[in-house]
N, C-alpha and C. Protein backbone atom coordinates (compact mmCIF):
# COMPACT_ATOMS: atom_id res chain seq x y z
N UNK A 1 -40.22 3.00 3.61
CA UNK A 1 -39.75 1.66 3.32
C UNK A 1 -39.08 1.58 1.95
N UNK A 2 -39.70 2.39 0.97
CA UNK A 2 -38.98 2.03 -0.59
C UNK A 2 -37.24 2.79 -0.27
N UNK A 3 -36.91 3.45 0.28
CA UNK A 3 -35.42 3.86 0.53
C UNK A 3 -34.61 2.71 0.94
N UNK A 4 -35.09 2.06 2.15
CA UNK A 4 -34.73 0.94 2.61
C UNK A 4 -34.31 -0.58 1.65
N UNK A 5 -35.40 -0.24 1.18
CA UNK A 5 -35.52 -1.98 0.08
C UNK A 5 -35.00 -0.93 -1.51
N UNK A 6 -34.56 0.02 -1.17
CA UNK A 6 -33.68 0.47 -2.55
C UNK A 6 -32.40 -0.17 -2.68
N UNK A 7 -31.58 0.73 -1.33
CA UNK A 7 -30.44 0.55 -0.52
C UNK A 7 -30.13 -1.09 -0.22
N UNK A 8 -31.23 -2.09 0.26
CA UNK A 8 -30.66 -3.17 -0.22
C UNK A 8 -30.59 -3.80 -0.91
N UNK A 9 -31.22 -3.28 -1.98
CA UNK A 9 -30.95 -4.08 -3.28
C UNK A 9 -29.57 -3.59 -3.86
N UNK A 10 -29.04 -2.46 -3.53
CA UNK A 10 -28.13 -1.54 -4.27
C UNK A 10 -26.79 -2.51 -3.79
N UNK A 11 -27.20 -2.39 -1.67
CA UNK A 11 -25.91 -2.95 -0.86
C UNK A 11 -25.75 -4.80 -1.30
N UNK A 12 -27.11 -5.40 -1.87
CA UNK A 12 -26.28 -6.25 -2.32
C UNK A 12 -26.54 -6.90 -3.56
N UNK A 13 -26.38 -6.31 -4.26
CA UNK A 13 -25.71 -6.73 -5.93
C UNK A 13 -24.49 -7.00 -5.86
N UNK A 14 -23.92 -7.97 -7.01
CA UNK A 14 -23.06 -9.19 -6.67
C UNK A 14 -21.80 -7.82 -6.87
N UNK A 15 -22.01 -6.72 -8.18
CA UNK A 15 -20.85 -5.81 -8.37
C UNK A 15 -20.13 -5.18 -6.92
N UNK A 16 -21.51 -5.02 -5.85
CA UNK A 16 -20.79 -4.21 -4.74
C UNK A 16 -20.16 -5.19 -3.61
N UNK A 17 -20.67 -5.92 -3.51
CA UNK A 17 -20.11 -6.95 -2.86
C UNK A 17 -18.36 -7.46 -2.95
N UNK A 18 -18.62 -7.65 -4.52
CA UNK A 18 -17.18 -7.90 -5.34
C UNK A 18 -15.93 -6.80 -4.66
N UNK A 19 -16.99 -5.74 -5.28
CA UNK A 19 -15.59 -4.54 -4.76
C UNK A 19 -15.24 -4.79 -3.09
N UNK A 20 -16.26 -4.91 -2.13
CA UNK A 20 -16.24 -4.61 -1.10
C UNK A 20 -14.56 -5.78 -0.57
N UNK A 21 -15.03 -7.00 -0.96
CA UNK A 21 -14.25 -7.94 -0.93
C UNK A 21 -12.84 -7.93 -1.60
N UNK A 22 -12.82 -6.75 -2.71
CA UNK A 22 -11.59 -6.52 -3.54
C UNK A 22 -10.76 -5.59 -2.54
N UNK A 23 -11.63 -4.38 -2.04
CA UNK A 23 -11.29 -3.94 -1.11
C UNK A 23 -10.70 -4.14 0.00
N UNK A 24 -10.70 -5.33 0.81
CA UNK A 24 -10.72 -5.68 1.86
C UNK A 24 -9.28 -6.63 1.75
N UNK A 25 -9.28 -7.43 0.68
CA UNK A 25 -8.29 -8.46 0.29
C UNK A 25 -6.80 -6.87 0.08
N UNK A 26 -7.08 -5.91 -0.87
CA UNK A 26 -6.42 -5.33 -1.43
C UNK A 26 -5.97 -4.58 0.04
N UNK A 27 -6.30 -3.90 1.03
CA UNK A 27 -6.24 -3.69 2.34
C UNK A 27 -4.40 -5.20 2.72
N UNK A 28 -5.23 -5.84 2.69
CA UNK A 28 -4.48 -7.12 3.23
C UNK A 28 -3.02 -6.70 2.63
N UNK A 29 -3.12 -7.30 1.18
CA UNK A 29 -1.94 -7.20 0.26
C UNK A 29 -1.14 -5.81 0.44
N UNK A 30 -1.89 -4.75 0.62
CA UNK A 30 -1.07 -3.90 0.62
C UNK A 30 0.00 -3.57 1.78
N UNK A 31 -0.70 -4.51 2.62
CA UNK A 31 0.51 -4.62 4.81
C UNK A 31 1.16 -5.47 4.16
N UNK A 32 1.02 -6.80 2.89
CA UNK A 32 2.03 -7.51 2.54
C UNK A 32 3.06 -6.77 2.23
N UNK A 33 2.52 -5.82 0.97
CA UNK A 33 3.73 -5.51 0.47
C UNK A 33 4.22 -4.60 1.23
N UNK A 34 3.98 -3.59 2.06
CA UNK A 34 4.46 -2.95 2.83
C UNK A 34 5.67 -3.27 3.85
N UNK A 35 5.32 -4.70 4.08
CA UNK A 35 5.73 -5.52 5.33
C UNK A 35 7.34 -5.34 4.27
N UNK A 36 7.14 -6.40 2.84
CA UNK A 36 8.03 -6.96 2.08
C UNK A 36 9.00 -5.55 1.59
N UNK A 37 8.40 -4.52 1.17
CA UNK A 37 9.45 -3.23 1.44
C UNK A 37 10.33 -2.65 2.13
N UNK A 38 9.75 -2.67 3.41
CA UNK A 38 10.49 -1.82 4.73
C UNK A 38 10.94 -3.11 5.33
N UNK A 39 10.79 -4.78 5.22
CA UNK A 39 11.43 -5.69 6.13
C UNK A 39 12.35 -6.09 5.36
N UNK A 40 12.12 -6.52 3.72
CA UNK A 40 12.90 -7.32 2.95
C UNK A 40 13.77 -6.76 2.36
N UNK A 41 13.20 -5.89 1.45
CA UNK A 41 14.03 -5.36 0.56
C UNK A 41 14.78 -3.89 1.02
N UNK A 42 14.22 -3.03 1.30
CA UNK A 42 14.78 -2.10 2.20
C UNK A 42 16.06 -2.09 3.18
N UNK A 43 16.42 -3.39 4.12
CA UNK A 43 17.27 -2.82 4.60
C UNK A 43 18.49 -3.75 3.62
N UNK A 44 18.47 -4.48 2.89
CA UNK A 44 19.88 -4.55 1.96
C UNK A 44 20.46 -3.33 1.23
N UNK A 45 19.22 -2.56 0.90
CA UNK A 45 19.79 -1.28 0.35
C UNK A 45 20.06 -0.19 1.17
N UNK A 46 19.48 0.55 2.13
CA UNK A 46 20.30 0.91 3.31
C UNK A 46 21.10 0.48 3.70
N UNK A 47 21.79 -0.83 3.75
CA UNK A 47 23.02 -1.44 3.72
C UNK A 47 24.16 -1.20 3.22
N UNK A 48 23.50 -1.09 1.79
CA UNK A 48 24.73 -0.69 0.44
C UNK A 48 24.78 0.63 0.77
N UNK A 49 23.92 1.33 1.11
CA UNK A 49 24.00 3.05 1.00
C UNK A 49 24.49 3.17 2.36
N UNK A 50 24.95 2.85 3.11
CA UNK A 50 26.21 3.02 4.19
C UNK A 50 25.14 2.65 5.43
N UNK A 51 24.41 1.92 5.48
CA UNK A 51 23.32 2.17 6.78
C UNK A 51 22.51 2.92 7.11
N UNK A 52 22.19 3.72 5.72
CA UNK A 52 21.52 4.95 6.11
C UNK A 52 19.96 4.29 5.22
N UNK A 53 18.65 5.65 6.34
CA UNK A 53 17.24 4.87 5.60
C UNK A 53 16.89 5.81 4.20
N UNK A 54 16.51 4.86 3.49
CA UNK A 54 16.10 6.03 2.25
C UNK A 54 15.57 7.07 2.28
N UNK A 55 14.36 7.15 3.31
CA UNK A 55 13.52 8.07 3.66
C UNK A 55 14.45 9.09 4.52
N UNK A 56 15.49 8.83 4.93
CA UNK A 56 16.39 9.97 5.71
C UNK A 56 16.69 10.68 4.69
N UNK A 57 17.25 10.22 3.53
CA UNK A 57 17.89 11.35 2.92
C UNK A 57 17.44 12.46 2.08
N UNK A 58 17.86 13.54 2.53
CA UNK A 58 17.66 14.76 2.09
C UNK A 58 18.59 15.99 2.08
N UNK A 59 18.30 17.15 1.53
CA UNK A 59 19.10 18.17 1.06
C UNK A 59 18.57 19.06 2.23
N UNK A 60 19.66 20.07 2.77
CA UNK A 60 18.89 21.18 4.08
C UNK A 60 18.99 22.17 2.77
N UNK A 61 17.80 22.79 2.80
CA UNK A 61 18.03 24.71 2.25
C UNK A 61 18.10 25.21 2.88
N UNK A 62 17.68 24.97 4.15
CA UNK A 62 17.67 26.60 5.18
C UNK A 62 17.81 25.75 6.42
N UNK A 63 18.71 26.28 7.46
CA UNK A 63 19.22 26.00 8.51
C UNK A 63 18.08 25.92 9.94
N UNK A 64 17.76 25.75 10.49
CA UNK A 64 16.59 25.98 11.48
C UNK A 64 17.52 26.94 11.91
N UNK A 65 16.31 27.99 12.85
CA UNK A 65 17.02 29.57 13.42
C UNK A 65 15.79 29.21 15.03
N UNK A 66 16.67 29.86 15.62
CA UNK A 66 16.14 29.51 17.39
C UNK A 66 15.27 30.57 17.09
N UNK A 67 14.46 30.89 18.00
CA UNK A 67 13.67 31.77 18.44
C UNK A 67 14.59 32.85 19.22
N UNK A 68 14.22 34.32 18.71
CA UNK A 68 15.11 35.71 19.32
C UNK A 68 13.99 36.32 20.68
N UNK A 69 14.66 36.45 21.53
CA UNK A 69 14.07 36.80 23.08
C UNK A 69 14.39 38.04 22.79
N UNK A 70 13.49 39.35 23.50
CA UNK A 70 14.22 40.37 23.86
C UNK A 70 14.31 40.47 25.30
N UNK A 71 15.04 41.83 25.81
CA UNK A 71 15.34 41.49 26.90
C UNK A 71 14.20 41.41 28.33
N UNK A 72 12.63 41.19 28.03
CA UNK A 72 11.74 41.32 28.63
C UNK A 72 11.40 39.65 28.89
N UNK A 73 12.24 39.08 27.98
CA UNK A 73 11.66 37.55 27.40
C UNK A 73 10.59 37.27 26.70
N UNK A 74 10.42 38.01 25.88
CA UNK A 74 9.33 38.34 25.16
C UNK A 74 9.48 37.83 23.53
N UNK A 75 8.87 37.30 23.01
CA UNK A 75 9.57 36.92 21.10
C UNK A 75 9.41 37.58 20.10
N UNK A 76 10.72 38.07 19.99
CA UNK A 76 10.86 39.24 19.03
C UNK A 76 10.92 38.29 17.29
N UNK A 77 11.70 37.52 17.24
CA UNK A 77 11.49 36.35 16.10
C UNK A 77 10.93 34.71 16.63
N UNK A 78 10.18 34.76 15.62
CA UNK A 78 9.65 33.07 16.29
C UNK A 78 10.92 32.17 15.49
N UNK A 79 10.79 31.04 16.12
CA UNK A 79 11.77 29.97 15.78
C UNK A 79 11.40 29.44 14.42
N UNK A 80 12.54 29.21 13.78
CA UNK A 80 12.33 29.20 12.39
C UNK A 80 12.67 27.56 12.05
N UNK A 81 12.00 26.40 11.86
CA UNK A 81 12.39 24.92 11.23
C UNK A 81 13.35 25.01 10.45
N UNK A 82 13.96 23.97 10.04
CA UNK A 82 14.93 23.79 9.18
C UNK A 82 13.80 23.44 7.92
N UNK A 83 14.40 23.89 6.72
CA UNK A 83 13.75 23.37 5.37
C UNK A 83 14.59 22.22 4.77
N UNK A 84 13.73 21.42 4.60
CA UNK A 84 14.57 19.98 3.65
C UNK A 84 14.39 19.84 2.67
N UNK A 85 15.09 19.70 1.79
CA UNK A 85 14.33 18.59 0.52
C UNK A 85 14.71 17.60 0.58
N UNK A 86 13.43 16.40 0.89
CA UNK A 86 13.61 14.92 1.63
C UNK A 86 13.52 14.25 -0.05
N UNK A 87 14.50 14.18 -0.91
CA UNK A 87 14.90 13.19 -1.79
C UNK A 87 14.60 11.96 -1.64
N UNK A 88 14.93 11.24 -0.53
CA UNK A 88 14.95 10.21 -0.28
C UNK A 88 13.47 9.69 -0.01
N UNK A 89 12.47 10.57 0.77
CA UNK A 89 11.05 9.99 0.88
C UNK A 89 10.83 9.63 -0.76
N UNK A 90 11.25 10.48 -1.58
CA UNK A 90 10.21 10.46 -2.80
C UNK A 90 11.12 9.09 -3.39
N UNK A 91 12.38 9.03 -3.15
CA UNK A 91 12.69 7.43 -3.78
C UNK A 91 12.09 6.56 -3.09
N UNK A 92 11.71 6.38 -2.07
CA UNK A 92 10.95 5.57 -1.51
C UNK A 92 10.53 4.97 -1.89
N UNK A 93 9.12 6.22 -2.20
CA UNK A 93 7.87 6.23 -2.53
C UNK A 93 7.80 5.62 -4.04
N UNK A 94 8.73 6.00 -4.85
CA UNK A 94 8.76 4.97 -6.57
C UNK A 94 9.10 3.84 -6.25
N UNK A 95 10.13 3.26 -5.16
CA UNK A 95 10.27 2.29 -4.72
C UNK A 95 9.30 1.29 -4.44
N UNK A 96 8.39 1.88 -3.60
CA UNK A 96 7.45 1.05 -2.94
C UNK A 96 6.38 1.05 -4.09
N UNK A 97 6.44 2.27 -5.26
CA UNK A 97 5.43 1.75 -6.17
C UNK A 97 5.75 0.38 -7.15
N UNK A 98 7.19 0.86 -7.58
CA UNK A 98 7.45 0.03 -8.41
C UNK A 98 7.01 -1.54 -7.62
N UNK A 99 7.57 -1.85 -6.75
CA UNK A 99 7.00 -3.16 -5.91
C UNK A 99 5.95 -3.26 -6.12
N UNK A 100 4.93 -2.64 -5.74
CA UNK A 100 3.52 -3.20 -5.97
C UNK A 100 3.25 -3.19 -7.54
N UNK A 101 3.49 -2.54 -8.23
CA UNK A 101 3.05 -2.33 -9.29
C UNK A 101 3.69 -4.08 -9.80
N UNK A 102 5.33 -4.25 -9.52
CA UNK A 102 5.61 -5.89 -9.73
C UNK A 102 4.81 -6.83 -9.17
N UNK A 103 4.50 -7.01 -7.47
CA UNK A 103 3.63 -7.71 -6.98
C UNK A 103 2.42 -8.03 -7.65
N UNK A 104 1.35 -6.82 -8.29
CA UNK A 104 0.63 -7.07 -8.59
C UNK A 104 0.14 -7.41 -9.71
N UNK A 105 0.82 -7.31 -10.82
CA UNK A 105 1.21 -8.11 -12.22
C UNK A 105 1.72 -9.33 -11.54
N UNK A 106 2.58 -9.87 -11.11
CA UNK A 106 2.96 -11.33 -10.56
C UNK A 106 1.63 -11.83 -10.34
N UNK A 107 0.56 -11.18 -8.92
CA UNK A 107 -0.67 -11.81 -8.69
C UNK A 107 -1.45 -11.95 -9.83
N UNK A 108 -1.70 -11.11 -11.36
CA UNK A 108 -2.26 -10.90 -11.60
C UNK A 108 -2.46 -12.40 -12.91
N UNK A 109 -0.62 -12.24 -13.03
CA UNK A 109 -0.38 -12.75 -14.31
C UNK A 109 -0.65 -14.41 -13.59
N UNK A 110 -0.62 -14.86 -12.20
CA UNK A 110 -0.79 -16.68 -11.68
C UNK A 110 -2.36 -16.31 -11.47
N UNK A 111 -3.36 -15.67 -11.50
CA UNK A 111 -4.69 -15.94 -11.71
C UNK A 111 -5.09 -15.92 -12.79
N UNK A 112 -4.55 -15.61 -13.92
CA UNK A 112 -4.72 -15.49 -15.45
C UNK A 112 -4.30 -16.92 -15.61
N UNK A 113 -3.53 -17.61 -15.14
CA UNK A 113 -2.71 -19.10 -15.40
C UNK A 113 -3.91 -19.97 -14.60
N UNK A 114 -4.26 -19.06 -14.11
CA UNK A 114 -5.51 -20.19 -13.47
C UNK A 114 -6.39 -20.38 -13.50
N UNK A 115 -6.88 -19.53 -14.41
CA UNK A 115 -8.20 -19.06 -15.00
C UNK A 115 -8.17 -19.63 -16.51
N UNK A 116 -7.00 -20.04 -16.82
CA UNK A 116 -6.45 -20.00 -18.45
C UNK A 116 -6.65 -21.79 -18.06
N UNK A 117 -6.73 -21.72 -16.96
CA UNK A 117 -6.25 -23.79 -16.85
C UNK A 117 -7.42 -24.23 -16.38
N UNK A 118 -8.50 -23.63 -16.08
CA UNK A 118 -9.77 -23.67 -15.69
C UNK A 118 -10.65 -23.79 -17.04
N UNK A 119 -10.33 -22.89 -17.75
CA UNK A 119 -11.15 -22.42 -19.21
C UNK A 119 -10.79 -23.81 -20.16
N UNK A 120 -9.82 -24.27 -19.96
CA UNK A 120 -8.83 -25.32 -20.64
C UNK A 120 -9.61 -26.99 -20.33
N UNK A 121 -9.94 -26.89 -18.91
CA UNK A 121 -10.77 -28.08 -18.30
C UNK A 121 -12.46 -27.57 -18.91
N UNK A 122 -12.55 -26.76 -18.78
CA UNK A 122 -14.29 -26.84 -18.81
C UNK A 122 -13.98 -27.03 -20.42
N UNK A 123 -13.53 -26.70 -21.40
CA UNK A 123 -13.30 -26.68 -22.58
C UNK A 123 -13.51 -28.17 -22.72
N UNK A 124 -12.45 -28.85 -22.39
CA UNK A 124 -12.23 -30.37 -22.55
C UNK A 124 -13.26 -31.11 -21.67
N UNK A 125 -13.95 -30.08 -21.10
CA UNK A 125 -15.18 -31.30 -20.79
C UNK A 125 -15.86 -30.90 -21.64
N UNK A 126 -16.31 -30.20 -21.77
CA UNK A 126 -17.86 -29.48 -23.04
C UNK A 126 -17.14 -30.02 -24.43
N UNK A 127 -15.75 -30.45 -24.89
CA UNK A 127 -15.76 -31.12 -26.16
C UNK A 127 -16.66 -32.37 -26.01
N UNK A 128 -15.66 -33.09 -24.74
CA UNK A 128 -16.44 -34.72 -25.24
C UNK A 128 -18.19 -34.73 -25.49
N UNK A 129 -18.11 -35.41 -26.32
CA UNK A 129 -19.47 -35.64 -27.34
C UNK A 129 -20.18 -36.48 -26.21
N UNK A 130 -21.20 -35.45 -26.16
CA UNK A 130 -23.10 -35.80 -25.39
C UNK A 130 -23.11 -36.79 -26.19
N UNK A 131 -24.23 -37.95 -25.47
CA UNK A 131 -24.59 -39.47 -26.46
C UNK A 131 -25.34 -38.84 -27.14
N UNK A 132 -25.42 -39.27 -28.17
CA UNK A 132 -26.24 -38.23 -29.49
C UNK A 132 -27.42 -39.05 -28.81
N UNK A 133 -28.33 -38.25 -28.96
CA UNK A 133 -30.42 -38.94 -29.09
C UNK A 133 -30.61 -39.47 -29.94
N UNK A 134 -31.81 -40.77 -29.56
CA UNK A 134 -31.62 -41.31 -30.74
C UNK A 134 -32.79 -40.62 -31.60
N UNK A 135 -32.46 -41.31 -32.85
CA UNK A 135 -33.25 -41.03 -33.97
C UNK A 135 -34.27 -41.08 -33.81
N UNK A 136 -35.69 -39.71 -34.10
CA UNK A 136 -36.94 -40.06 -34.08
C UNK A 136 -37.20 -41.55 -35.24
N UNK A 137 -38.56 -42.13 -34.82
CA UNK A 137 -38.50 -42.85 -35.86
C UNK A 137 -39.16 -42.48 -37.05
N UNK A 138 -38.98 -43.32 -38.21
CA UNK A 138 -39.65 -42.56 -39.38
C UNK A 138 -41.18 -42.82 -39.16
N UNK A 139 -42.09 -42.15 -40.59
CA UNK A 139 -43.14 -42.49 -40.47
C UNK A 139 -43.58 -43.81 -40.89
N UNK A 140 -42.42 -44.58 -41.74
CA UNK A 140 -42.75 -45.83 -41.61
C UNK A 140 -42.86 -47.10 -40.94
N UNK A 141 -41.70 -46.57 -39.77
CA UNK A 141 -41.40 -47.42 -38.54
C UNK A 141 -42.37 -47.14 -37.76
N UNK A 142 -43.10 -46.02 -37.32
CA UNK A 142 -44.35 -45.76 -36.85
C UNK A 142 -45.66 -46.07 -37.12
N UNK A 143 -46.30 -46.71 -38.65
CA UNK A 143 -46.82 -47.00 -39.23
C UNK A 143 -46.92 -48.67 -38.95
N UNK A 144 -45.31 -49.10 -38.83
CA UNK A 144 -45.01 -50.27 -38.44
C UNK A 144 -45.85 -50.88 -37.16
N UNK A 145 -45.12 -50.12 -36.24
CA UNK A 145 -45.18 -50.29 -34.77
C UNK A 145 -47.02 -50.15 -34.11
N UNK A 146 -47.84 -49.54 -35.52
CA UNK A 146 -49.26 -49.52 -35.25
C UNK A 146 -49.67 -50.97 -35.61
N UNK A 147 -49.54 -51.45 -36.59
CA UNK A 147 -49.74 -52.72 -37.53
C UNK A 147 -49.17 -53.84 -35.89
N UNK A 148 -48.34 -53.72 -35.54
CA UNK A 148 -47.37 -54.75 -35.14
C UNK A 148 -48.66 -54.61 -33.47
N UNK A 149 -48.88 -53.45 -32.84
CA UNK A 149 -50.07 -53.39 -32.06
C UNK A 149 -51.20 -53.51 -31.80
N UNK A 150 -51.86 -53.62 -33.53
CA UNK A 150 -52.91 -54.26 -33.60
C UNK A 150 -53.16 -55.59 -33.92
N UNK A 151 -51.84 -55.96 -33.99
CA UNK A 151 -51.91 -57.58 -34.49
C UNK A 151 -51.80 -57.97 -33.27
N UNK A 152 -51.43 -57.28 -32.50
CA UNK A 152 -51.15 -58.26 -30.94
C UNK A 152 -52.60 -57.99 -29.82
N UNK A 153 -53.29 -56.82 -30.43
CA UNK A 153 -54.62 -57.03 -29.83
C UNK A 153 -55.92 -57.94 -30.08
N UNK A 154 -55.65 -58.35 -31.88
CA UNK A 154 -56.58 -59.29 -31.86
C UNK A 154 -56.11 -60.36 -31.55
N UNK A 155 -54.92 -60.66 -31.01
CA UNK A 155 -54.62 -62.18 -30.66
C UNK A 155 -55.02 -62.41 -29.37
């Protein structure tokens, strides 16, 4: 049992929770921006670049080579791929960072504005002045208030 009641104390502390939920949101945002890359911004610039996708472009080094039969039909060379250097994935890929990396300073910097306008209200409530308490009384007003109680008991 102590493994058990470890594990949930561990699974829920407010830190793991937080992440779990940071996680999950950050999941979300990231099909946003994904969406906003490859739907929005992406094809104006394949546009400009003649219709072609970023991720297409690349350099061939080496030609693909068929596979050599001999005359048994047997494979004397195996078939050889073409080699690329795909340029274009890796612009992409700064592409799609730089985006998020903007996206998420944008998100970051309107929850700071909202957090900054939050801090701003609780501020301006915690100035206005609590009714002050009143004054204990002195020991002479207390002294008073005995005199003033015993005069009203012998009456």
């Amino acid at each position: 049992m102590g493994l058990l009641q470890e594990f949930k104390a561990f699974a829920l502390k407010g830190n793991v929770v937080d992440m779990a939920v940071g996680v999950i949101i950050g999941g979300a945002f990231g099909k946003i921006v994904t969406s906003l890359v490859n739907d929005i911004i992406m094809p104006p610039i394949g546009n400009l670049l003649g219709g072609k996708n970023f991720s297409d472009l690349a350099v061939t080094l080496k030609e693909a080579q068929p596979a050599v039969l001999n005359e048994a039909g047997e494979v004397v060379t195996p078939e050889v791929a073409e080699v690329l250097w795909k340029y274009g994935a890796f612009l992409q890929t700064c592409l799609d960072f730089l985006i998020v990396a903007v996206s998420v300073f944008m998100m970051i910097k309107v929850i700071n504005k909202l957090s900054n306008l939050r801090k701003k209200e609780e501020a301006a409530a915690a100035a206005e002045p609590a009714p002050a308490p009143e004054p204990e009384p002195t020991k002479e007003e207390v002294l008073l208030a005995e005199i003033r109680d015993l005069l009203k008991e012998k009456k």
